[in-house]
Protein backbone atom coordinates (compact mmCIF):
# COMPACT_ATOMS: atom_id res chain seq x y z
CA UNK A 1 96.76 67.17 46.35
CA UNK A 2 96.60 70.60 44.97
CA UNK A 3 99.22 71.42 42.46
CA UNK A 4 101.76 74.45 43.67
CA UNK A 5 104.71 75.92 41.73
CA UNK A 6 106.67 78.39 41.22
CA UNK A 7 108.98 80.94 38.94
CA UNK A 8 112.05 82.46 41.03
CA UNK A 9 114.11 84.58 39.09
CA UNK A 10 116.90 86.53 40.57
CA UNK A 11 116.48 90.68 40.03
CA UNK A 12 119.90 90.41 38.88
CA UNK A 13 119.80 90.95 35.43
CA UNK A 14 116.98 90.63 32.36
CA UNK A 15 114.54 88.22 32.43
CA UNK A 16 116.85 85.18 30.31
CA UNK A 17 114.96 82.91 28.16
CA UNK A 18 116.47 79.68 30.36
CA UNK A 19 114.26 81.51 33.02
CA UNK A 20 111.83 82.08 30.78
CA UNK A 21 111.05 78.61 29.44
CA UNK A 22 111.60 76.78 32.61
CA UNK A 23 108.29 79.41 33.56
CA UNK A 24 107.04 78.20 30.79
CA UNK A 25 107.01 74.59 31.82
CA UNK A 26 105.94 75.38 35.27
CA UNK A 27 102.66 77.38 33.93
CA UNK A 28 101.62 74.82 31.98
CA UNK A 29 102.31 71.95 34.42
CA UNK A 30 100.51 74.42 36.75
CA UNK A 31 97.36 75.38 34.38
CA UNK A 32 97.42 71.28 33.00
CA UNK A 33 96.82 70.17 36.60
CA UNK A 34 94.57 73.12 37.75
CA UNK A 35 97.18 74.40 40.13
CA UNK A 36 98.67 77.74 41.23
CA UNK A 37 101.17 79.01 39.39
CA UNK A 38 103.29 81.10 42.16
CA UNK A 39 105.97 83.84 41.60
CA UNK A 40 108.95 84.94 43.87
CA UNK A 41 111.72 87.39 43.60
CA UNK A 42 114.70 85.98 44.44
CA UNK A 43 116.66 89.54 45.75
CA UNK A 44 118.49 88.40 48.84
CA UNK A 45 121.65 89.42 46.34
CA UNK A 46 121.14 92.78 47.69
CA UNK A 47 124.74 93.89 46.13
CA UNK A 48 123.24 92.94 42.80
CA UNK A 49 119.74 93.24 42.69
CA UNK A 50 118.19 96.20 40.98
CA UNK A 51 114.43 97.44 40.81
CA UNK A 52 114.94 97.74 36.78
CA UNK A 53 115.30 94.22 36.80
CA UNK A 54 112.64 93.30 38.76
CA UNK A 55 110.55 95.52 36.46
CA UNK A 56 112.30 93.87 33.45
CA UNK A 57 111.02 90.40 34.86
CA UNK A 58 107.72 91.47 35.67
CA UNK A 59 106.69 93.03 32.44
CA UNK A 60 108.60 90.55 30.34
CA UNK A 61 106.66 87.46 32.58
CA UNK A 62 102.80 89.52 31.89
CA UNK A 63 104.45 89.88 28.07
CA UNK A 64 104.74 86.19 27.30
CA UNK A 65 100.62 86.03 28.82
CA UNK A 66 102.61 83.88 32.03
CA UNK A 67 99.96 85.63 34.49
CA UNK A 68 101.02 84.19 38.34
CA UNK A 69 98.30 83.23 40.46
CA UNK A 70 100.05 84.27 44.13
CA UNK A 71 102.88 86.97 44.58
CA UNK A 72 105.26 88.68 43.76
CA UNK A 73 106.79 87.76 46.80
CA UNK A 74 109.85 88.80 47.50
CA UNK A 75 112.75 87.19 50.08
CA UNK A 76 114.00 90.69 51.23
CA UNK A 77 110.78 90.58 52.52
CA UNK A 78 110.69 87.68 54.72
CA UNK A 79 114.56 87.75 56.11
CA UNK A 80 112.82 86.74 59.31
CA UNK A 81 111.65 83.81 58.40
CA UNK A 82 114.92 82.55 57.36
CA UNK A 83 116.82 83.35 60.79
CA UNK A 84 114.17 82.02 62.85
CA UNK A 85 114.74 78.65 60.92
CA UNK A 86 118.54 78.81 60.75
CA UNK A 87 117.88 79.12 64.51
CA UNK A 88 115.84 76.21 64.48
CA UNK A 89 118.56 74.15 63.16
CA UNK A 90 121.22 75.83 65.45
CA UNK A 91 118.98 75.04 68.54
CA UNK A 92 118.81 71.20 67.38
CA UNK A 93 122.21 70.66 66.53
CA UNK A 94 122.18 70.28 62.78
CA UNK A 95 124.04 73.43 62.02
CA UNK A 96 126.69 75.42 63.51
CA UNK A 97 128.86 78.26 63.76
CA UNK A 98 131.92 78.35 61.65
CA UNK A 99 134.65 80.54 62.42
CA UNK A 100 137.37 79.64 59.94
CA UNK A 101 138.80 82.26 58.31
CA UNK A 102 139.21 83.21 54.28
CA UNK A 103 143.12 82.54 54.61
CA UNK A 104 142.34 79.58 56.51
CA UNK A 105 140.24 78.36 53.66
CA UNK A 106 142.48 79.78 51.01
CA UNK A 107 145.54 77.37 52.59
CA UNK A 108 142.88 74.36 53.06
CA UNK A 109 142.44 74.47 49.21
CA UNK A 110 146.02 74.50 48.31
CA UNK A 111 146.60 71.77 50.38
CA UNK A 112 143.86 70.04 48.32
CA UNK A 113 144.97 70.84 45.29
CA UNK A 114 148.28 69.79 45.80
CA UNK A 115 146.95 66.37 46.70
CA UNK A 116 144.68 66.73 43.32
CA UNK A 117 141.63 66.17 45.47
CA UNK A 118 138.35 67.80 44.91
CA UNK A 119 137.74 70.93 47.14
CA UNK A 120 136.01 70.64 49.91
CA UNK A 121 135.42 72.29 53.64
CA UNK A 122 137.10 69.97 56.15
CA UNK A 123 133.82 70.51 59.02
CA UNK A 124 136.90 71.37 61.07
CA UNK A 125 134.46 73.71 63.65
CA UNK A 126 131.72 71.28 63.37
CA UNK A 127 132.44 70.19 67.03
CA UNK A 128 133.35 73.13 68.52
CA UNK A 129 133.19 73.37 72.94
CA UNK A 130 131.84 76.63 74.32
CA UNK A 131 135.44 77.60 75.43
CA UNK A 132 136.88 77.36 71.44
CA UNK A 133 133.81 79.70 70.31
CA UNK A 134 134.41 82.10 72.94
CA UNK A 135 138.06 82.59 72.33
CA UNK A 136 137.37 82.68 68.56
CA UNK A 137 134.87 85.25 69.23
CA UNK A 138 137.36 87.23 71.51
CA UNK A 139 140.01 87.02 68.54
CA UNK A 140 137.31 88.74 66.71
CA UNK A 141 136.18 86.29 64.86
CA UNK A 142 133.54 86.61 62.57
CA UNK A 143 131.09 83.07 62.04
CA UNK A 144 128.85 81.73 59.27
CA UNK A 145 126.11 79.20 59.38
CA UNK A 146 126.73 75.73 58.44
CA UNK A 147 124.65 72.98 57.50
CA UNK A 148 125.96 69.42 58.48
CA UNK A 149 125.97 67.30 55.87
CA UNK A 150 127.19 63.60 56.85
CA UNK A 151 129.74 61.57 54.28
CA UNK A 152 127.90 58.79 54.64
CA UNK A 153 124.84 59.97 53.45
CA UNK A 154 122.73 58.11 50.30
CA UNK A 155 120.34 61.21 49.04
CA UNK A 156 117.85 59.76 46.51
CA UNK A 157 114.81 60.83 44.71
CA UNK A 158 112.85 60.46 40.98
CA UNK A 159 113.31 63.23 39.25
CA UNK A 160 110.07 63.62 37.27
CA UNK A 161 112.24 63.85 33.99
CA UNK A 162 115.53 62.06 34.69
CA UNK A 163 114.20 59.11 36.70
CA UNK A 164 116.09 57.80 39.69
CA UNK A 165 118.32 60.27 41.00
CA UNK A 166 121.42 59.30 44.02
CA UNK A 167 123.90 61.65 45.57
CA UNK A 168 126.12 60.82 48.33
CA UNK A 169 126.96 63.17 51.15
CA UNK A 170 130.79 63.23 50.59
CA UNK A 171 130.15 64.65 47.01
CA UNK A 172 127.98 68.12 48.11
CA UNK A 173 131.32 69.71 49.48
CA UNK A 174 131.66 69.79 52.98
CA UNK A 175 129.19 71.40 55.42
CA UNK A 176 127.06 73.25 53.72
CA UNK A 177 127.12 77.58 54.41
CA UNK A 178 123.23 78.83 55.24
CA UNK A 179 123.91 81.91 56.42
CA UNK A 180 126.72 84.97 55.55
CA UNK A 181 129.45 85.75 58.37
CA UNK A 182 128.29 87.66 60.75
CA UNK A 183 129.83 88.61 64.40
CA UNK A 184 127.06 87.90 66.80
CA UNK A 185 124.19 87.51 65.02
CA UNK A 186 122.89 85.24 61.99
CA UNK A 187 124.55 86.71 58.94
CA UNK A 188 122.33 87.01 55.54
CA UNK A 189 120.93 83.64 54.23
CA UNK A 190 122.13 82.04 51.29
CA UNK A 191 120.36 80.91 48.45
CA UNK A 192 119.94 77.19 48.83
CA UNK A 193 118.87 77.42 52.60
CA UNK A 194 115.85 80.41 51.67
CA UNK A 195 114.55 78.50 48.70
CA UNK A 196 113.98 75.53 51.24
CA UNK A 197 112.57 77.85 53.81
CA UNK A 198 109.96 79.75 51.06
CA UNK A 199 109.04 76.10 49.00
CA UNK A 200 107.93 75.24 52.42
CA UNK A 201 105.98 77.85 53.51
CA UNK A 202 104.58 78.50 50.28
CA UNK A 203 103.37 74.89 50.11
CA UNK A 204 105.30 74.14 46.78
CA UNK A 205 104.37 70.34 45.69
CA UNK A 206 106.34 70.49 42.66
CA UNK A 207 110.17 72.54 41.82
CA UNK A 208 110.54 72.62 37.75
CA UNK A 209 114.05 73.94 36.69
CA UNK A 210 117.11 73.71 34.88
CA UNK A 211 119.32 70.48 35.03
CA UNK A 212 121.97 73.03 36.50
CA UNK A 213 120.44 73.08 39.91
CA UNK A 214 120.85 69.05 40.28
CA UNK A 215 123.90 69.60 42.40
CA UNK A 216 121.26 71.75 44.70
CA UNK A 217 118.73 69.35 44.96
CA UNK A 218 120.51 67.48 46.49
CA UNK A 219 121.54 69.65 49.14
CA UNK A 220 118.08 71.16 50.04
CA UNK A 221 116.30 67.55 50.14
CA UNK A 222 119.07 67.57 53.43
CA UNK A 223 116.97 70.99 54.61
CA UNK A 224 113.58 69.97 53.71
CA UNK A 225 113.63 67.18 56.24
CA UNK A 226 116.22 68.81 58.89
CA UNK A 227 113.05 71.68 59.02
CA UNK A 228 110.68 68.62 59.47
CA UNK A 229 109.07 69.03 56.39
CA UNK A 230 107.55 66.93 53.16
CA UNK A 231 109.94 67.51 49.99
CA UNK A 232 108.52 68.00 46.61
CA UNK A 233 108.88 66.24 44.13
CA UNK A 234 111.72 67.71 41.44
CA UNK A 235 111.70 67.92 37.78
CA UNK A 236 115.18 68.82 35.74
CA UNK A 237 114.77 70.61 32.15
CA UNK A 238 117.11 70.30 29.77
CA UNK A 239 119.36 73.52 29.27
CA UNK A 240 119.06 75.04 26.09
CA UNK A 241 122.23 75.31 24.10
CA UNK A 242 124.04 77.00 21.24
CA UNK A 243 124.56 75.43 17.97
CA UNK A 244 127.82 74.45 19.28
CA UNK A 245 125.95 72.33 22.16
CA UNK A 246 127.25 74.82 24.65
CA UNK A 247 124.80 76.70 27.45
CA UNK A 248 123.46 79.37 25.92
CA UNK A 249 124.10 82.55 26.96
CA UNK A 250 124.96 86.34 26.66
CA UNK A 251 127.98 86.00 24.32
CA UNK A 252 125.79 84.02 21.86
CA UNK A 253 124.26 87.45 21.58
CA UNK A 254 120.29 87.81 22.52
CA UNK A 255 119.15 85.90 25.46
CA UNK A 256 116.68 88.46 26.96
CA UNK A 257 113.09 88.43 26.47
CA UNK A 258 112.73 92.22 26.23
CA UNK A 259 115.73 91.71 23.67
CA UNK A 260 113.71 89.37 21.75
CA UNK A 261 110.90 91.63 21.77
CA UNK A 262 112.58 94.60 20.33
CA UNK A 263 113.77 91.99 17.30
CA UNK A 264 110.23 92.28 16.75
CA UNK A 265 109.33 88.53 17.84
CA UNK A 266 105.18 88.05 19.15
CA UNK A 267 104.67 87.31 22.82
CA UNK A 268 102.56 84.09 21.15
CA UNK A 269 105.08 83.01 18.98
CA UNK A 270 108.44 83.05 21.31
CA UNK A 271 105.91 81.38 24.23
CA UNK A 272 105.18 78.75 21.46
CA UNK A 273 108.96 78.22 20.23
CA UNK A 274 110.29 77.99 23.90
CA UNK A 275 107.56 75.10 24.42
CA UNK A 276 109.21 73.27 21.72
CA UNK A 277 112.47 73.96 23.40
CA UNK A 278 112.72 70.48 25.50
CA UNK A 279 109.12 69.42 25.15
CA UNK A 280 107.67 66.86 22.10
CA UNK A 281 103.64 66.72 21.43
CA UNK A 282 101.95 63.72 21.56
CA UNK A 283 101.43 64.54 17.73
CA UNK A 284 104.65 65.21 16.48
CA UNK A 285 103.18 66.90 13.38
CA UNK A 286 101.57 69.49 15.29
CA UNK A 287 104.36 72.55 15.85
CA UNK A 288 101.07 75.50 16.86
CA UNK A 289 99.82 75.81 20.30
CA UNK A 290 98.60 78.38 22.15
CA UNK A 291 99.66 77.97 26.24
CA UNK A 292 95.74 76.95 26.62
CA UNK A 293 96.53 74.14 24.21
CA UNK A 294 99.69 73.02 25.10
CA UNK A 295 98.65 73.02 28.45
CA UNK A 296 96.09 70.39 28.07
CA UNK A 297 98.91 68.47 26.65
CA UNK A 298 101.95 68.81 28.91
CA UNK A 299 103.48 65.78 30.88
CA UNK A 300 106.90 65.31 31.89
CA UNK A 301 106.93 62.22 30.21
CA UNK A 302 107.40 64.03 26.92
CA UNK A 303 110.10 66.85 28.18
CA UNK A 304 113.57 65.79 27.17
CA UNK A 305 116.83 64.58 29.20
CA UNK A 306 119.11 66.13 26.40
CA UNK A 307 119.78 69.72 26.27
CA UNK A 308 117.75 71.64 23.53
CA UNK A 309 119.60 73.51 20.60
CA UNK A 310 118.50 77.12 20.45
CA UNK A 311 117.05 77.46 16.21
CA UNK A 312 116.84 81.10 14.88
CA UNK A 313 115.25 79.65 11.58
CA UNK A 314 112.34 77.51 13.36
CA UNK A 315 111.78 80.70 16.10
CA UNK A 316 111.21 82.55 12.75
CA UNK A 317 108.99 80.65 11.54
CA UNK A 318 107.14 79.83 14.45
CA UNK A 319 106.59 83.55 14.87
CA UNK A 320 105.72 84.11 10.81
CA UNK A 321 102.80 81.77 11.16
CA UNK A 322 101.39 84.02 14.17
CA UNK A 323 101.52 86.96 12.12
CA UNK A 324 100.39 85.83 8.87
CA UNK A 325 97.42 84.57 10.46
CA UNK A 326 96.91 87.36 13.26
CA UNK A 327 93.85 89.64 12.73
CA UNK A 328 94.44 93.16 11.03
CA UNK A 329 93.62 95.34 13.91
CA UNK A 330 95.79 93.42 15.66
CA UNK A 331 98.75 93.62 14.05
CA UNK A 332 98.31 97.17 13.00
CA UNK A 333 98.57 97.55 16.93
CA UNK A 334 101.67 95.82 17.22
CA UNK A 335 103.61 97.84 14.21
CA UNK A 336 102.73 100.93 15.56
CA UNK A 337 105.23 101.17 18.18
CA UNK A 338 108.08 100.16 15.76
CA UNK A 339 106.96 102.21 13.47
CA UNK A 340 107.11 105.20 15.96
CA UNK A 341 110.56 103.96 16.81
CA UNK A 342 111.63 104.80 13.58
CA UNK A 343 110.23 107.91 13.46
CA UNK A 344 107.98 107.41 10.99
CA UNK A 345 105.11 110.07 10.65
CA UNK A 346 101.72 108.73 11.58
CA UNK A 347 99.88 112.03 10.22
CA UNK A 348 99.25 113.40 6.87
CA UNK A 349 96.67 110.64 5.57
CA UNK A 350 98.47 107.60 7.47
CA UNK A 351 96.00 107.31 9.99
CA UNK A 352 94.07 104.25 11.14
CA UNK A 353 92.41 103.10 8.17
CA UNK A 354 94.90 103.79 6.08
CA UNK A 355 97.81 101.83 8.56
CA UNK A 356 95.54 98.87 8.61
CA UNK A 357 95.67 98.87 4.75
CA UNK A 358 99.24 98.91 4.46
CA UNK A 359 99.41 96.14 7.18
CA UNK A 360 97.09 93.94 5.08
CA UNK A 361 99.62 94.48 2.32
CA UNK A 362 102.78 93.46 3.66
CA UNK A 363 101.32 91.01 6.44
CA UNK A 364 101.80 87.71 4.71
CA UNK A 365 105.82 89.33 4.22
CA UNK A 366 106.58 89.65 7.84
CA UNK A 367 108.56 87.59 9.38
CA UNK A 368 109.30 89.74 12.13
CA UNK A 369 107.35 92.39 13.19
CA UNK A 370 110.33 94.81 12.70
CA UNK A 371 110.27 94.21 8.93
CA UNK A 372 107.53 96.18 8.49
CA UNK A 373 110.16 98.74 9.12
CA UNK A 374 112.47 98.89 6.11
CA UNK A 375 109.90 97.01 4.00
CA UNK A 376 107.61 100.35 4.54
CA UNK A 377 109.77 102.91 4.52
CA UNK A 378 108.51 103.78 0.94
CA UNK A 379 105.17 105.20 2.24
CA UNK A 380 106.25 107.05 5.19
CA UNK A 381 109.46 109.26 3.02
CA UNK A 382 108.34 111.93 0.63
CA UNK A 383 110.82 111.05 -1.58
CA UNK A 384 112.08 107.82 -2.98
CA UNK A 385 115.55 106.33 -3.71
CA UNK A 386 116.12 104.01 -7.40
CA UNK A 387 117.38 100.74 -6.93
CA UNK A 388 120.32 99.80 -9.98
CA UNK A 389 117.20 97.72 -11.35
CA UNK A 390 114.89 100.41 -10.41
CA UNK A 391 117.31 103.05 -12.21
CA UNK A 392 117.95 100.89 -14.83
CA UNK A 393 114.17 100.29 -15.48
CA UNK A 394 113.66 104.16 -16.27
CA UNK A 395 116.10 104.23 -19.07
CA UNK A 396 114.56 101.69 -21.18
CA UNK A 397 112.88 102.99 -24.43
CA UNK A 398 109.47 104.01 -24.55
CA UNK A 399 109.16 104.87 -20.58
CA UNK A 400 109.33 108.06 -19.90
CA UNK A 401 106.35 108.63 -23.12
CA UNK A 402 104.63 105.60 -20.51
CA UNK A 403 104.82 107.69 -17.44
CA UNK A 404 103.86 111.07 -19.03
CA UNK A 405 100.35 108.98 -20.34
CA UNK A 406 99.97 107.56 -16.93
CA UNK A 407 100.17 111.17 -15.30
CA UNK A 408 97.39 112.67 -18.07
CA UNK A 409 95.36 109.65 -17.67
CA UNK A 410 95.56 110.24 -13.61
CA UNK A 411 94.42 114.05 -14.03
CA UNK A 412 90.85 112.60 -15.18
CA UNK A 413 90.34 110.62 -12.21
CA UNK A 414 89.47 112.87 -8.96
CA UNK A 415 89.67 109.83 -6.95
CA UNK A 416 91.92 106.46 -7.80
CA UNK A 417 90.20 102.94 -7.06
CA UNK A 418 91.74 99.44 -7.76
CA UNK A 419 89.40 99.53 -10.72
CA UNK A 420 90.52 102.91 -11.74
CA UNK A 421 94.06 101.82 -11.94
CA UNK A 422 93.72 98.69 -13.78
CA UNK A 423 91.70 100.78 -16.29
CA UNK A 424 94.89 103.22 -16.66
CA UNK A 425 96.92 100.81 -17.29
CA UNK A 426 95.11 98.77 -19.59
CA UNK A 427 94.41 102.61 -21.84
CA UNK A 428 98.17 103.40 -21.51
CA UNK A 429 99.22 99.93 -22.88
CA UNK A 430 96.74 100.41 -26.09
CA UNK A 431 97.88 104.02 -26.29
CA UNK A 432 101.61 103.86 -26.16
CA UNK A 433 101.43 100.33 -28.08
CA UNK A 434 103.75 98.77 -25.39
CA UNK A 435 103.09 95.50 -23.26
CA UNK A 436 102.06 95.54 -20.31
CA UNK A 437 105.07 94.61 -18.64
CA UNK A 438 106.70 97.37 -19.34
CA UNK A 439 104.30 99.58 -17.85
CA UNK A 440 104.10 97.71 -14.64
CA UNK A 441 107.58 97.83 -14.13
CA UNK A 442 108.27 101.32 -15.16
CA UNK A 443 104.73 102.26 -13.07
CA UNK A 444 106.82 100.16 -10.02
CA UNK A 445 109.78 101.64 -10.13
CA UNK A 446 108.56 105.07 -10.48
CA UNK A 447 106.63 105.15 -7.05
CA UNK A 448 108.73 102.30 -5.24
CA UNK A 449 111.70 102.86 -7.03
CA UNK A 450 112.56 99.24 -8.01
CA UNK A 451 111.12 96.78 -9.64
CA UNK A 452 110.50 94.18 -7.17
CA UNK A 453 107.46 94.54 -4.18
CA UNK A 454 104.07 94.12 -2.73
CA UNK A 455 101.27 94.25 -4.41
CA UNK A 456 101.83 97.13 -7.40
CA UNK A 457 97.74 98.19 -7.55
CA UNK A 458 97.73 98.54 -3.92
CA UNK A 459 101.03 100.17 -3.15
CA UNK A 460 99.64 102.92 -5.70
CA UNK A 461 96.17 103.32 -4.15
CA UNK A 462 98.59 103.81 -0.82
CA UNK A 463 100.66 106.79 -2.36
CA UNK A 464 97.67 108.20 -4.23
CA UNK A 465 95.41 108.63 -0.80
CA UNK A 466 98.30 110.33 0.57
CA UNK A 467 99.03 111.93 -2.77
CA UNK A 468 102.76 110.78 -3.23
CA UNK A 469 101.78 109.03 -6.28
CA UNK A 470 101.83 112.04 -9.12
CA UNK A 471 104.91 113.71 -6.97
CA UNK A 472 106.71 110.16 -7.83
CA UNK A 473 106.23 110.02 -11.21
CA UNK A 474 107.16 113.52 -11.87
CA UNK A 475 110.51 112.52 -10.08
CA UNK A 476 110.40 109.48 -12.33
CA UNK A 477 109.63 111.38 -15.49
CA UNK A 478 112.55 113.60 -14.95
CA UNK A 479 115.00 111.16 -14.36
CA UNK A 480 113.84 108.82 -17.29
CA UNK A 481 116.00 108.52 -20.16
């Protein structure tokens, strides 16, 4: 048997990271077992549904390197299918149509309240003569679809990560609605009935998701074999959660993958973290993998039952150890867009070769690849701002005489070199009979303004190939005690 599965998100909103990771899991169950890896757009919420969102999904799916093997497809697409099987079940007797109205439902769940029983449709239309739907209809009656779901009814199957799985038919709620209210036709179908219909057509052997669709399972095992068909086998991730152990989810702030990627997280590194989020190695020391990898791994015998806390520090450092060991060119790629977002020049000296320097300086810094931002600012402003240490660095004795040796000792070199600098320093400390220290620091603060940084030698040879360096230490030189 050929492995089939699929992603499904709704075009109602952002691509979520819960819809995220559980296409994570299905890719690499898909890729582990040399299957097809199938996407569908889930837009029969045609109230709700927006094209932004579908574009939001798409992009942030081909982001994360998730590449589907079949589709899009999407159900607004295929709204034929659906009737004709609704019909189907009509035409056999395993649905119905269901006239009751909202106030009749409203009163039926008062009544059950009152009685402090769980809600539930009474089927009260399930055996409805010709003559009742005709003078229903003639009232002007509106009908839904139902689905007839019998009490008495065991429903049982082994979920792939939660073992041995029973429902029984008096828990799923009544008859079950497949299709909106319509007057004389079939209405729109709802989500658990088109999911049944496209899994089948679509040949899906497998359905990875949340544990929050268990309830649904149920129900659509009930379709799969009213439409005559084989069910697939089911598989129920753990949700991930807050640190308070709740579902994650908008209030607990960022939750979109497009979000995520503006915080200035690595397509490799979040793919890698959400892996983690519900899944164990068989080496428990290894944290690293790259899909390929973890792919060749991936069972559902390591995926957990219990929900998986959502860890800011460990996504951080997932993501660190992809930048601090991502190629230059590569990472010079992915700064430039935030550092275009900050409206940072890219002209004036800072091109190419001279961004890929200044990445290789503050690379093994970043944490996030918006960092770069604020720790960078210093070479992109013409001007610099003194820190109270950097201030306080330019009033000690004997630095302003250091600064005024380092700019004479810079108008004899027509072009500064890492050897050129070092050689400055070393003649300013034997000239001004100061240590070294002091010089570094004062040398620091003048063309960073403070005293802490990256690298002081190449910071300078930075500023002095887009000649900020002697403009600096004027600036410093003036405000030096």
């Amino acid at each position: 048997m050929s492995v089939r599965v699929r992603i499904a998100p709704s075009p109602t909103g952002n691509l979520h990271i819960g819809t995220a990771r559980t296409a994570v899991f299905n890719y690499l169950f898909a890729r582990h077992h040399y299957g097809k890896f199938i996407l569908r757009i889930e837009d029969t919420d045609l109230e709700r549904s927006r094209p932004e969102y579908t574009d939001n999904i798409l992009s942030g799916l081909r982001w994360l390197g998730l590449n589907w093997d079949e589709g899009p497809f999407f159900q607004s697409q295929r709204l034929h299918l659906y009737r004709e099987a609704v019909q189907k079940l009509l035409d056999q007797g395993l649905a119905y149509r269901c006239y009751t109205t909202s106030e009749e439902l409203d009163a039926l769940r008062e009544t059950q309240k009152a009685r402090n029983e769980a809600p539930r449709y009474d089927n009260r239309h399930r055996h409805l003569t010709p003559e009742q739907r005709a003078v229903f209809e003639a009232e002007g009656r509106s009908s839904v679809i139902r689905f007839i779901i019998e009490d008495n009814r065991q429903i049982v199957w082994n979920d792939l990560v939660r073992g041995q799985m029973f429902w029984r038919g008096i828990d799923l709620g009544g008859d079950m609605i497949i299709a909106r209210a319509s007057a004389d036709r079939i209405g729109q179908p709802l989500y658990n009935f088109v999911v049944v219909v496209d899994d089948i057509d679509m040949e899906i052997t497998h359905v990875i998701r949340g544990e929050d669709h268990i309830a649904n399972t149920a129900k659509q095992i009930l379709l799969y074999e009213a439409l005559g068909a084989k069910t697939p086998e089911f598989s129920h991730t753990p949700l991930i959660l807050n640190q308070e152990g709740r579902k994650l989810s908008k209030r607990d702030g960022v939750t979109s993958i497009s979000d995520f990627q503006k915080m200035g997280f690595t397509a490799e590194g979040l793919v890698n973290y959400m892996t983690l989020l519900g899944w164990s190695p068989p080496d428990s020391t290894q944290e690293i993998f790259t899909l390929e990898s973890a792919a060749r791994e991936f069972t559902f015998e390591r995926v957990n039952k219990a929900g998986a806390k959502f860890d800011w520090d460990k996504l951080d450092w997932v993501n660190s150890q992809y930048i601090h060991n991502m190629p230059v060119v590569d990472l010079t790629d992915l700064l430039i867009p935030f550092w275009q977002e900050a409206r940072y020049s890219l002209t004036y000296g800072r091109e190419r070769p001279w961004l890929e320097q200044l990445v290789s300086l503050i690379a093994t810094s970043l944490t996030r690849l918006v960092d770069a931002v604020p720790m960078t600012k210093i070479f992109f402003t013409e001007g610099v701002e003194f820190s109270e240490e950097g201030s306080n660095q330019l009033q000690q004795e004997g630095v302003k005489a250091t600064l005024k040796a380092i700019m004479r000792a810079l108008e004899n070199q027509p072009q500064l070199s890492a050897d050129t600098a070092q050689d400055i320093i070393k003649q300013v400390v034997k000239e001004q009979k100061v240590k070294k220290g002091l010089v570094m620091r004062s040398l620091r603060a003048a063309l960073t303004g403070d005293v802490h940084g990256p690298d002081l030698i190449q910071s300078w040879l930075l500023l002095n190939q887009i000649s900020l360096d002697k403009q600096r230490l004027n600036h410093a030189i003036s405000a030096a005690n």
